[in-house]
Protein backbone atom coordinates (compact mmCIF):
# COMPACT_ATOMS: atom_id res chain seq x y z
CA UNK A 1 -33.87 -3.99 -5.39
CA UNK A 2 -32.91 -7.36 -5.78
CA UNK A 3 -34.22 -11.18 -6.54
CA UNK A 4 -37.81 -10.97 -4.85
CA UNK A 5 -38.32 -14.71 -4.55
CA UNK A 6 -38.81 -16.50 -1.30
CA UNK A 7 -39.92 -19.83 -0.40
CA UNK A 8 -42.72 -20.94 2.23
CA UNK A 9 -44.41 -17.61 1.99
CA UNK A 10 -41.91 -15.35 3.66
CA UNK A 11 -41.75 -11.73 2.22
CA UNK A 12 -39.06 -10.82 -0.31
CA UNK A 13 -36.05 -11.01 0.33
CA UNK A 14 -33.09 -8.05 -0.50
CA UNK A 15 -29.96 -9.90 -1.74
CA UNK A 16 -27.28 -6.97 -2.57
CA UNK A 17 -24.97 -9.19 -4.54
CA UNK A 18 -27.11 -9.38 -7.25
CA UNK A 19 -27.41 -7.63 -10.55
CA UNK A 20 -29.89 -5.13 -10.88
CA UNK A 21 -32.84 -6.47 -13.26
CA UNK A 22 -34.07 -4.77 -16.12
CA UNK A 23 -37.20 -5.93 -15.76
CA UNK A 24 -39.64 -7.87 -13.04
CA UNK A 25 -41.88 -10.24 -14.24
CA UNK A 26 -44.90 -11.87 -11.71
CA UNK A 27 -46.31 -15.48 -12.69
CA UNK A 28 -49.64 -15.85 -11.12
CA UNK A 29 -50.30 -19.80 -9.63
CA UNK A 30 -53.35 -21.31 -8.19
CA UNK A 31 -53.18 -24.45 -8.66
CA UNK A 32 -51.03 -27.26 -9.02
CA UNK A 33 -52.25 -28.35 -12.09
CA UNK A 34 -52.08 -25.38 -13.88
CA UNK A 35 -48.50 -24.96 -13.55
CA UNK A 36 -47.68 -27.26 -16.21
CA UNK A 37 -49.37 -24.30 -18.97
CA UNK A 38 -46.01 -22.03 -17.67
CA UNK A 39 -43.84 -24.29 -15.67
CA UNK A 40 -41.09 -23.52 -19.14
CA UNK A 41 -41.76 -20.24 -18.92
CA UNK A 42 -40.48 -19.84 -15.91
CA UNK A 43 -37.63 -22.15 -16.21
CA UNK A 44 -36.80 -20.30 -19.87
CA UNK A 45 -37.55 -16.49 -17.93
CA UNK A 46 -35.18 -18.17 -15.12
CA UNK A 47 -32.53 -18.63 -17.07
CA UNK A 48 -32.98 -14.73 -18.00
CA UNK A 49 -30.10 -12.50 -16.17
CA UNK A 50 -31.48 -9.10 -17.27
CA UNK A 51 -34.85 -10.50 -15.48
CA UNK A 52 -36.34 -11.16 -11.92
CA UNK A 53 -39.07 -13.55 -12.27
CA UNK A 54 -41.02 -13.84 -9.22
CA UNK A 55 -44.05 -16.77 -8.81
CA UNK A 56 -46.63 -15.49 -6.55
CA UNK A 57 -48.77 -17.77 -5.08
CA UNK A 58 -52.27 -16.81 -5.44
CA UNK A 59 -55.75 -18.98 -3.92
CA UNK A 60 -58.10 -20.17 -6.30
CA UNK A 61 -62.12 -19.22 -5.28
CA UNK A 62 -64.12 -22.16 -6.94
CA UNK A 63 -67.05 -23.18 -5.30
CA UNK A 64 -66.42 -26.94 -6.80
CA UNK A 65 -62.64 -26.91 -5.15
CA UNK A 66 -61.31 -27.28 -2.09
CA UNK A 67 -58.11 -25.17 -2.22
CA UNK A 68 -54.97 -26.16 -0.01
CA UNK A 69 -52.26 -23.63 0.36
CA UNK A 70 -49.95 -26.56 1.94
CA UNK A 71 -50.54 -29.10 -1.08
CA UNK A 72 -49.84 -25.62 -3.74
CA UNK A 73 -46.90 -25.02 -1.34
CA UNK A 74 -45.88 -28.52 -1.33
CA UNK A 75 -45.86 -29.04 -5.31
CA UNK A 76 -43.52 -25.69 -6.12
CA UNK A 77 -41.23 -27.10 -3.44
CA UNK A 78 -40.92 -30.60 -5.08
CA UNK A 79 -39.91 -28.93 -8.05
CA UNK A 80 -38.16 -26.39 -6.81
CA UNK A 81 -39.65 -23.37 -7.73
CA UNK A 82 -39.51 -20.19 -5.42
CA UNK A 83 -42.66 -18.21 -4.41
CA UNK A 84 -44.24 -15.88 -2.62
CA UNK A 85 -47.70 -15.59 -1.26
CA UNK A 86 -50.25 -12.58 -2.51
CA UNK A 87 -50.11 -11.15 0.75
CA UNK A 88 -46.94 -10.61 1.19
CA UNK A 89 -46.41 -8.15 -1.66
CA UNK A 90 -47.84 -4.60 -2.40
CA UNK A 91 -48.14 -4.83 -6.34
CA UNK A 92 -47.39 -0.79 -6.52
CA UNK A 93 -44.30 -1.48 -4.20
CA UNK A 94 -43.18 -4.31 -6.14
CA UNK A 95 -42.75 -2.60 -9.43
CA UNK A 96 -43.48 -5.19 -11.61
CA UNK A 97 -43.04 -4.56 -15.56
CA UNK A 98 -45.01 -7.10 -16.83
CA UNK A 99 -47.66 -10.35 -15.46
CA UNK A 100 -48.33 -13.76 -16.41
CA UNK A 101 -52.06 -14.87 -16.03
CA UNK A 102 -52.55 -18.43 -15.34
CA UNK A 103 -56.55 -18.75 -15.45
CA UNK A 104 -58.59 -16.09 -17.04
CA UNK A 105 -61.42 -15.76 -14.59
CA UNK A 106 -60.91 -12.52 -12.15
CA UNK A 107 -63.81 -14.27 -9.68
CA UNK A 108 -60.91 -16.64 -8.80
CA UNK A 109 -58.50 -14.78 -7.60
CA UNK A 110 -58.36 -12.37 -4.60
CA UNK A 111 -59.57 -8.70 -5.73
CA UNK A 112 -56.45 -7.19 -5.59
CA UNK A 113 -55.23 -9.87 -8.75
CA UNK A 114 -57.99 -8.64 -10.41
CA UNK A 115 -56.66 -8.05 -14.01
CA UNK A 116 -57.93 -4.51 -14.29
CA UNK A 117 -56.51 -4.00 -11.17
CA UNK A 118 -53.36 -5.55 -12.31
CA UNK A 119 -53.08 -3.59 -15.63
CA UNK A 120 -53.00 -0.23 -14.29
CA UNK A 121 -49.98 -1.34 -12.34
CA UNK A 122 -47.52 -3.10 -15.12
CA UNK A 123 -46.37 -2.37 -18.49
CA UNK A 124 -47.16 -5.91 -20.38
CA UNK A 125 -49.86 -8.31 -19.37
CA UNK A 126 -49.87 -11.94 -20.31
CA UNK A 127 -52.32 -14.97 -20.62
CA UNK A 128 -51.76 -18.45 -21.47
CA UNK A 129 -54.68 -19.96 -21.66
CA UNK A 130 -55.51 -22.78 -19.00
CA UNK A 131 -56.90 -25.51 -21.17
CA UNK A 132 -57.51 -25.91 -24.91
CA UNK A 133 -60.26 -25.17 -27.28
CA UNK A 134 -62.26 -28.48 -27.00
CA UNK A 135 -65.75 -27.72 -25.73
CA UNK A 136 -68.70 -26.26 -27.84
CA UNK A 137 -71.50 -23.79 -26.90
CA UNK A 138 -71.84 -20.57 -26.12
CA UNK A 139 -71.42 -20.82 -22.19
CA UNK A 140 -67.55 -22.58 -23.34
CA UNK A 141 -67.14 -19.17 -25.77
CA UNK A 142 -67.34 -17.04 -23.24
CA UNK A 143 -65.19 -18.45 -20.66
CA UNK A 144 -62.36 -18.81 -23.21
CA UNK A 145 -62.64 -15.73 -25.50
CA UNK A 146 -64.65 -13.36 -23.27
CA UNK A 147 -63.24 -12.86 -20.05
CA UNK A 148 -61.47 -9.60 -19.09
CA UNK A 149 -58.11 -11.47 -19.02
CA UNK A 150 -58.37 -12.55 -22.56
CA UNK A 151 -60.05 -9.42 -23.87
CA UNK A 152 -57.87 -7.17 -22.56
CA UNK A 153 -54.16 -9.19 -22.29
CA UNK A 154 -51.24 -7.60 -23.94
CA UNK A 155 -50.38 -10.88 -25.36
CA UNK A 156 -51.79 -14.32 -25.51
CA UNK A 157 -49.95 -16.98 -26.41
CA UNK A 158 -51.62 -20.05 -28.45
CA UNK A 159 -50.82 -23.15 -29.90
CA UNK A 160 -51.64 -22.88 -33.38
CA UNK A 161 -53.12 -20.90 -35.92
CA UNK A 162 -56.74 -22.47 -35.63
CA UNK A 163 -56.46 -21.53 -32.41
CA UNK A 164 -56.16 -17.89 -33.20
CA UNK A 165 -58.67 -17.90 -35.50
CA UNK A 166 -60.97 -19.01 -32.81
CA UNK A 167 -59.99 -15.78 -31.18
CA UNK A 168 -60.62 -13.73 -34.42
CA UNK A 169 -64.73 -15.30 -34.56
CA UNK A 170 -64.94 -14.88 -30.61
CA UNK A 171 -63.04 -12.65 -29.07
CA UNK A 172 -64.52 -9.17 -28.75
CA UNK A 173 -61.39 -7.51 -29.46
CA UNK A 174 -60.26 -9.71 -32.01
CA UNK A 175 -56.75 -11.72 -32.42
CA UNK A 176 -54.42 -8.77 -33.19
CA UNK A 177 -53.10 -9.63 -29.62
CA UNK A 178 -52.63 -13.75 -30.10
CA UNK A 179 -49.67 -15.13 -30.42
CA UNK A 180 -48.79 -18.09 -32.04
CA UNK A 181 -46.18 -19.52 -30.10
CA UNK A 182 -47.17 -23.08 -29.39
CA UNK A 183 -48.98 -23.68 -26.03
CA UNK A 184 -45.90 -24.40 -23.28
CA UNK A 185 -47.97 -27.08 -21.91
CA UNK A 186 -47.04 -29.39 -24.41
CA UNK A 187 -43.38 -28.80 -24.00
CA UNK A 188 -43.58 -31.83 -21.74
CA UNK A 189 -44.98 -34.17 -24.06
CA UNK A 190 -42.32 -33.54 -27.00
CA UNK A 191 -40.34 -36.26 -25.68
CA UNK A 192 -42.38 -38.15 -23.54
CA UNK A 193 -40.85 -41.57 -24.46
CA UNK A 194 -37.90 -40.23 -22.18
CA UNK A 195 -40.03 -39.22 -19.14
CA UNK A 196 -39.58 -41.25 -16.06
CA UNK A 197 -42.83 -42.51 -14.89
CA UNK A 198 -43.72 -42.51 -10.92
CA UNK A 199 -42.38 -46.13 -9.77
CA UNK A 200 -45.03 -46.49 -7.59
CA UNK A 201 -47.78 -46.17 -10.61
CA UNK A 202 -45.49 -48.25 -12.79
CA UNK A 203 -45.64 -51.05 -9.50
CA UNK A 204 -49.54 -50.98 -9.47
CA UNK A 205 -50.06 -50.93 -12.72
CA UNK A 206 -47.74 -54.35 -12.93
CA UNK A 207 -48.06 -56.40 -16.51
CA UNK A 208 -51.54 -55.17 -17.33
CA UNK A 209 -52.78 -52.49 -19.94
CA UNK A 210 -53.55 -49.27 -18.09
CA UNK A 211 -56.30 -47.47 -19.95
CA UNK A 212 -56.85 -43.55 -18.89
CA UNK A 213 -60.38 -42.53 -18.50
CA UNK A 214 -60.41 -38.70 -18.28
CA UNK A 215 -63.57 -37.18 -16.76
CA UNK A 216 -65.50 -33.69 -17.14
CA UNK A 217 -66.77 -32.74 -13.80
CA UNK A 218 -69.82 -30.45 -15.61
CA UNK A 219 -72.54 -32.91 -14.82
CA UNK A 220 -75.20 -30.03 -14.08
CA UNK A 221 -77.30 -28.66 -17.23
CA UNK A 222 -76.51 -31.30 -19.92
CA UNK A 223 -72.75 -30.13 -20.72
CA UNK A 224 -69.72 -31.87 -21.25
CA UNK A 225 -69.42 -34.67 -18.84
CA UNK A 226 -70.60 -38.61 -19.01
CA UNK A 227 -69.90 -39.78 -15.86
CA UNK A 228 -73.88 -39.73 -14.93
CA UNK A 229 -74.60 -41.98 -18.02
CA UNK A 230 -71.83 -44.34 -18.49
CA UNK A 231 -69.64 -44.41 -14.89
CA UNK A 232 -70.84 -47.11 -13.44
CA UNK A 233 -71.09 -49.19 -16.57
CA UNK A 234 -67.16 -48.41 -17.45
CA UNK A 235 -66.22 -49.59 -14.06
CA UNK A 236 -68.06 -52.75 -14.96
CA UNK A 237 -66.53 -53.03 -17.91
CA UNK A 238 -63.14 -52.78 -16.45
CA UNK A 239 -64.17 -55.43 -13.60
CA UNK A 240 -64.31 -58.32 -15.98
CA UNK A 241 -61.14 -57.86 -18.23
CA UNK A 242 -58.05 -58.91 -16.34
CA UNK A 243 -55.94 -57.30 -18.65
CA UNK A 244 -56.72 -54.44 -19.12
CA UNK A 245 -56.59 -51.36 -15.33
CA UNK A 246 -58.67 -48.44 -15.31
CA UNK A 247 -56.54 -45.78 -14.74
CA UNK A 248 -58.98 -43.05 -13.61
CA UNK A 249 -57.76 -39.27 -13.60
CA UNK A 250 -60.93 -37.30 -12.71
CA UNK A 251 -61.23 -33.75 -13.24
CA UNK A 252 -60.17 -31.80 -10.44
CA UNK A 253 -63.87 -30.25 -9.55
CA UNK A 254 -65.16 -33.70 -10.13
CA UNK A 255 -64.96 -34.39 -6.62
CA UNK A 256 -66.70 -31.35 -4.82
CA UNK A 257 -69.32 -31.51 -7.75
CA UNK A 258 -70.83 -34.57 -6.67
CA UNK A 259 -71.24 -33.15 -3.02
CA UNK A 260 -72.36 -29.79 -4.42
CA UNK A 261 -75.19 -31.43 -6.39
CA UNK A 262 -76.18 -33.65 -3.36
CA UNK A 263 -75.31 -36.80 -5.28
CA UNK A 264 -72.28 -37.44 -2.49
CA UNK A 265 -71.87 -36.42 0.81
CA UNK A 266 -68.19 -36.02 2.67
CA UNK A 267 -68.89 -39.35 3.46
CA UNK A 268 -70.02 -41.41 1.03
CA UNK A 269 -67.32 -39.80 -1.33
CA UNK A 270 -64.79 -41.12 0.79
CA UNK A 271 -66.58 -44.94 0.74
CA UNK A 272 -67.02 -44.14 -3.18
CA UNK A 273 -63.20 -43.75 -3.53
CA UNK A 274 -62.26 -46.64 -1.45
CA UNK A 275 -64.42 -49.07 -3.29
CA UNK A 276 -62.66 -47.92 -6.67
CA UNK A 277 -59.36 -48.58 -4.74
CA UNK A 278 -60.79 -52.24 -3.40
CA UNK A 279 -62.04 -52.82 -7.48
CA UNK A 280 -58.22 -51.99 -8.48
CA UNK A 281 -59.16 -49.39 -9.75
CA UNK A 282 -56.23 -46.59 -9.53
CA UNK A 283 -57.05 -43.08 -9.11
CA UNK A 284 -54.29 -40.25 -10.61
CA UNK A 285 -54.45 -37.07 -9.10
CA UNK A 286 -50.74 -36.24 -9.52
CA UNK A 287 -50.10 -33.06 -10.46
CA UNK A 288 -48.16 -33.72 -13.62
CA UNK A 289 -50.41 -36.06 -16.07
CA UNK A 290 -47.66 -36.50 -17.80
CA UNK A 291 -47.07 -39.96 -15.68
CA UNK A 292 -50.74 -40.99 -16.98
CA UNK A 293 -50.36 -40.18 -20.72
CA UNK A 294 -46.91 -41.96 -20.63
CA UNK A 295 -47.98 -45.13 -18.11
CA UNK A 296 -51.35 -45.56 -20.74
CA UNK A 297 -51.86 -47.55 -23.67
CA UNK A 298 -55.07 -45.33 -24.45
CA UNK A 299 -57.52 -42.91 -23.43
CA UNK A 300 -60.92 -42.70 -23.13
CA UNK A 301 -62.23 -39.09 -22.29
CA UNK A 302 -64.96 -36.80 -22.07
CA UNK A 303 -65.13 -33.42 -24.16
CA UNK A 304 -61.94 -31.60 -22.20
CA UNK A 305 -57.99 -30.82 -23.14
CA UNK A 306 -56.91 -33.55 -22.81
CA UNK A 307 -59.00 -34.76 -26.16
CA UNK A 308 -56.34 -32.93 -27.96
CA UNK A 309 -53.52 -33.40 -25.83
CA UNK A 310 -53.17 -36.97 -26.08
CA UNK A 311 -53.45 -36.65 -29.51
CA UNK A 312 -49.41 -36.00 -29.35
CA UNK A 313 -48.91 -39.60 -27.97
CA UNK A 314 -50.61 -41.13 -31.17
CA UNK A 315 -52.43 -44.05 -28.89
CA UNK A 316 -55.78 -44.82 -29.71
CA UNK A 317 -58.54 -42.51 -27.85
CA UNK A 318 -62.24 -43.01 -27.31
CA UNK A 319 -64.55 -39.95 -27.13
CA UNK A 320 -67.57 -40.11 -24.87
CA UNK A 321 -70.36 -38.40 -26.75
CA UNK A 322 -72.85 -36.65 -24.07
CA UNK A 323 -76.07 -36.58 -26.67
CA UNK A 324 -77.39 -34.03 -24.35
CA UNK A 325 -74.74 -31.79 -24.10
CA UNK A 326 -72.71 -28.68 -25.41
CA UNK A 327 -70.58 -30.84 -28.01
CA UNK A 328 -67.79 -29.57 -29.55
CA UNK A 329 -65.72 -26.56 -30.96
CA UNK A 330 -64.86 -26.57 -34.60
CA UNK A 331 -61.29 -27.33 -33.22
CA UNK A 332 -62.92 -30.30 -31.23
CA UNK A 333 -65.16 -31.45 -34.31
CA UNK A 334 -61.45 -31.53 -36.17
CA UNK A 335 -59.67 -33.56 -33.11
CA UNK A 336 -62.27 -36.13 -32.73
CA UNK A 337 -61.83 -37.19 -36.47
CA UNK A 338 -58.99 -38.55 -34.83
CA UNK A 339 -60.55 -40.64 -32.65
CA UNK A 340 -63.02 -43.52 -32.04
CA UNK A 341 -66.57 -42.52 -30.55
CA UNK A 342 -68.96 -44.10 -27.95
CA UNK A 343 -72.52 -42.95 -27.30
CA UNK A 344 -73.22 -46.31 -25.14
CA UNK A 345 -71.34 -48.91 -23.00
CA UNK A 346 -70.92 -51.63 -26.01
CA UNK A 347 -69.25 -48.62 -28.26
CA UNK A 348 -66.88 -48.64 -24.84
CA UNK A 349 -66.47 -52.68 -24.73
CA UNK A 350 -65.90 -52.73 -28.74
CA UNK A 351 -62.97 -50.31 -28.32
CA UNK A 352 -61.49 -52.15 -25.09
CA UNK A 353 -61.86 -54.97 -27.11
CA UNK A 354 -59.55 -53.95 -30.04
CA UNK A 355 -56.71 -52.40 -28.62
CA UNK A 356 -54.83 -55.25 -29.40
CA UNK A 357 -55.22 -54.25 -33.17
CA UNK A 358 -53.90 -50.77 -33.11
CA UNK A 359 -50.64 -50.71 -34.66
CA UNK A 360 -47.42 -48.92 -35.15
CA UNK A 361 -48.38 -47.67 -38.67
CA UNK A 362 -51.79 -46.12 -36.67
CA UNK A 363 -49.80 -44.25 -33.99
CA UNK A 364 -48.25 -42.97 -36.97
CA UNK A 365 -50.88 -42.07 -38.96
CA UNK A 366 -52.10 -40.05 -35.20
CA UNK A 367 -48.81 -38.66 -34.62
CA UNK A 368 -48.69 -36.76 -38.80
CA UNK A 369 -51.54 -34.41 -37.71
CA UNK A 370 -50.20 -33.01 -34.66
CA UNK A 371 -48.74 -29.98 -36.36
CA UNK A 372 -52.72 -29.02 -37.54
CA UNK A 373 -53.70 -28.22 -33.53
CA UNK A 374 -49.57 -27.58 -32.35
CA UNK A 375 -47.41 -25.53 -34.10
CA UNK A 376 -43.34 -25.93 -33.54
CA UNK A 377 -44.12 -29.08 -31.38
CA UNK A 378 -40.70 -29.61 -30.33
CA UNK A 379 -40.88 -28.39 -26.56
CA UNK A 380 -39.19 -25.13 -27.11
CA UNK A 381 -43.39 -23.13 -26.76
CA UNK A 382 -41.94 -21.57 -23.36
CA UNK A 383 -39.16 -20.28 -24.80
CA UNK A 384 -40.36 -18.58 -27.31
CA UNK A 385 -42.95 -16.96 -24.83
CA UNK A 386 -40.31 -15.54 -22.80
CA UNK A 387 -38.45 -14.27 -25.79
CA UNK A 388 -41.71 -12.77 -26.87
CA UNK A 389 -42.11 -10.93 -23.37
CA UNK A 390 -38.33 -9.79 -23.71
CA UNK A 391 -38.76 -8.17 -27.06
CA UNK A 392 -42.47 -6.29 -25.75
CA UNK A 393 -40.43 -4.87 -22.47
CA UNK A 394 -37.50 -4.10 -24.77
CA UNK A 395 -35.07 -6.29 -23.28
């Protein structure tokens, strides 16, 4: 058998001419926004000739998301990345020796991707996890540590050492599995002075300050998000400063949320956005939030990933305390020693107010604890995931 890998969901395809693999590896997508947690995976398993790496398009079940197959086909086209579509393939036909795991929850994918039903059909099973540990309480625990993809995983590849320790306290079956290999999402951002930034966000963004406001969609139950109690007010506040453009990257659930809870309907949610558009306000949804981090001058976020993320640009970030909610991990609690804090709108206006003060010498001072939550930041995380997989199928 040959290079399974197809594009616009057609079923493998035989190709004689090539070399025998010595082993098959399967990268389970979903979404287009998780690919950037194993898009250097792939391109570092790619460049692999002893392996056939096959990216099999998968759904993802969320009751908060509206799924499109055309916008996940869309985005692996645009970057050129083969796939094939769960259907199309009979796992025990397919004979693959090991699989990636993109999101640890089993209720999102179709049974079949199940990960017990995907263990008893490959040697190796991997997980990288889909965001990083920010969030506190138990409900956050066991969606990171407990799950049957993280339990149970062959490997799992972290970004740092706290990280696996988090696994050790949490995990039922400990950290003996964890690797510390750096987290391949932050490949991306090792150089992102050198990243080209979407002309068309550079255009609207023109001579003013963008600011990135990054937004929990967990507004139910008191959790993460603040987008009940300070959303309108941050809107207002970016209203009256000419300066300064919101640059608002909601999460991806955000959306559906506010219909699910009745706050929204189909409707209204489209007048909401159009009103942000007719404030100026500009709403990211790209794929790659790489263009945001590098188009921003700071960030001002909820608890979430990207809390520790940005971290890596050194700008100046605001955390939006929820005084009802879940709070933070011990990994968060460390992060957001980094950054400022708001529990009210004039803790938001204050820090608006002095970004003009931040200085080189800060971004600095940011930038010298990055190797406490990301070890061996220098974009080579992927790599040394692949090279990990090699070694455990004895390649």
């Amino acid at each position: 058998m040959s290079d399974m890998t197809s594009r616009k969901g057609e079923p493998p395809v035989l190709r004689p001419d090539s070399v025998e693999p010595r082993a098959r590896i399967a990268i389970l997508h979903q979404a287009a926004f998780s690919w950037v947690n194993v898009g250097s995976v792939w391109a570092a398993l790619r460049r692999e000739p002893a392996i056939e790496t096959t990216v099999v398009l998968l759904p993802l079940f969320h009751t908060n998301l509206d799924w499109n197959r055309r916008d996940a086909e869309c985005h692996l086209d645009a970057l050129g990345v083969p796939y094939v579509y769960w259907e199309d393939i009979d796992l025990d036909a397919a004979h693959f020796d090991a699989v990636l795991f993109t999101s640890p929850y089993d209720q999102s994918r179709p049974s079949p991707y199940r990960f017990l039903e995907v263990q008893k059909r490959v040697r190796f099973t991997a997980y990288v996890p889909y965001g990083l540990e920010v969030g506190g309480g138990d409900i956050s625990l066991t969606y990171q540590f407990d799950q049957p993809t993280v339990r149970h995983a062959s490997a799992v590849y972290v970004r740092s050492e706290g990280a696996k320790a988090m696994f050790a306290r949490y995990c039922p079956t400990g950290d003996k599995h964890v690797v510390v290999s750096g987290h391949p999402r932050m490949d991306g951002l090792a150089n992102l002075e050198e990243f080209q930034i979407d002309p068309e966000l550079v255009e609207r963004i023109g001579s003013r300050r963008a600011v990135l406001w990054n937004v929990h969609f967990s507004l139910e139950g008191d959790r993460w998000s603040t987008f009940d109690l300070l959303g309108m007010d941050i809107f207002a506040a970016f209203a009256k400063r000419e300066d300064l453009v919101l640059l608002f990257r909601p999460h991806p659930l955000l959306w559906r949320k506010l219909v699910n809870l009745g706050l929204l309907d189909d409707k209204e949610l489209v007048e909401l956005r159009r009103e942000l558009a007719a404030r100026g306000v500009i709403i990211d949804e790209r794929p790659d939030h790489r263009h945001a981090f590098a188009a921003s001058c700071a960030m001002i976020s909820d608890v979430g990933s990207f809390l520790m993320e940005y971290l890596a640009t050194g700008k100046p970030m605001l955390y939006l305390v929820n005084p009802y909610g879940l709070g933070l991990s011990e990994e968060g609690e460390a992060v957001v020693r980094h950054c400022d804090r708001a529990e009210n709108i004039a803790d938001v206006e204050y820090f608006l107010d002095e970004l003009g003060a931040y200085t080189a010498e800060d971004m600095q001072r940011c930038k010298a604890v990055i190797g406490q939550f990301f070890a061996d930041f220098d974009g080579s995380s992927g790599r040394r995931v692949a090279e990990h997989i090699k070694v455990a199928l004895g390649i």
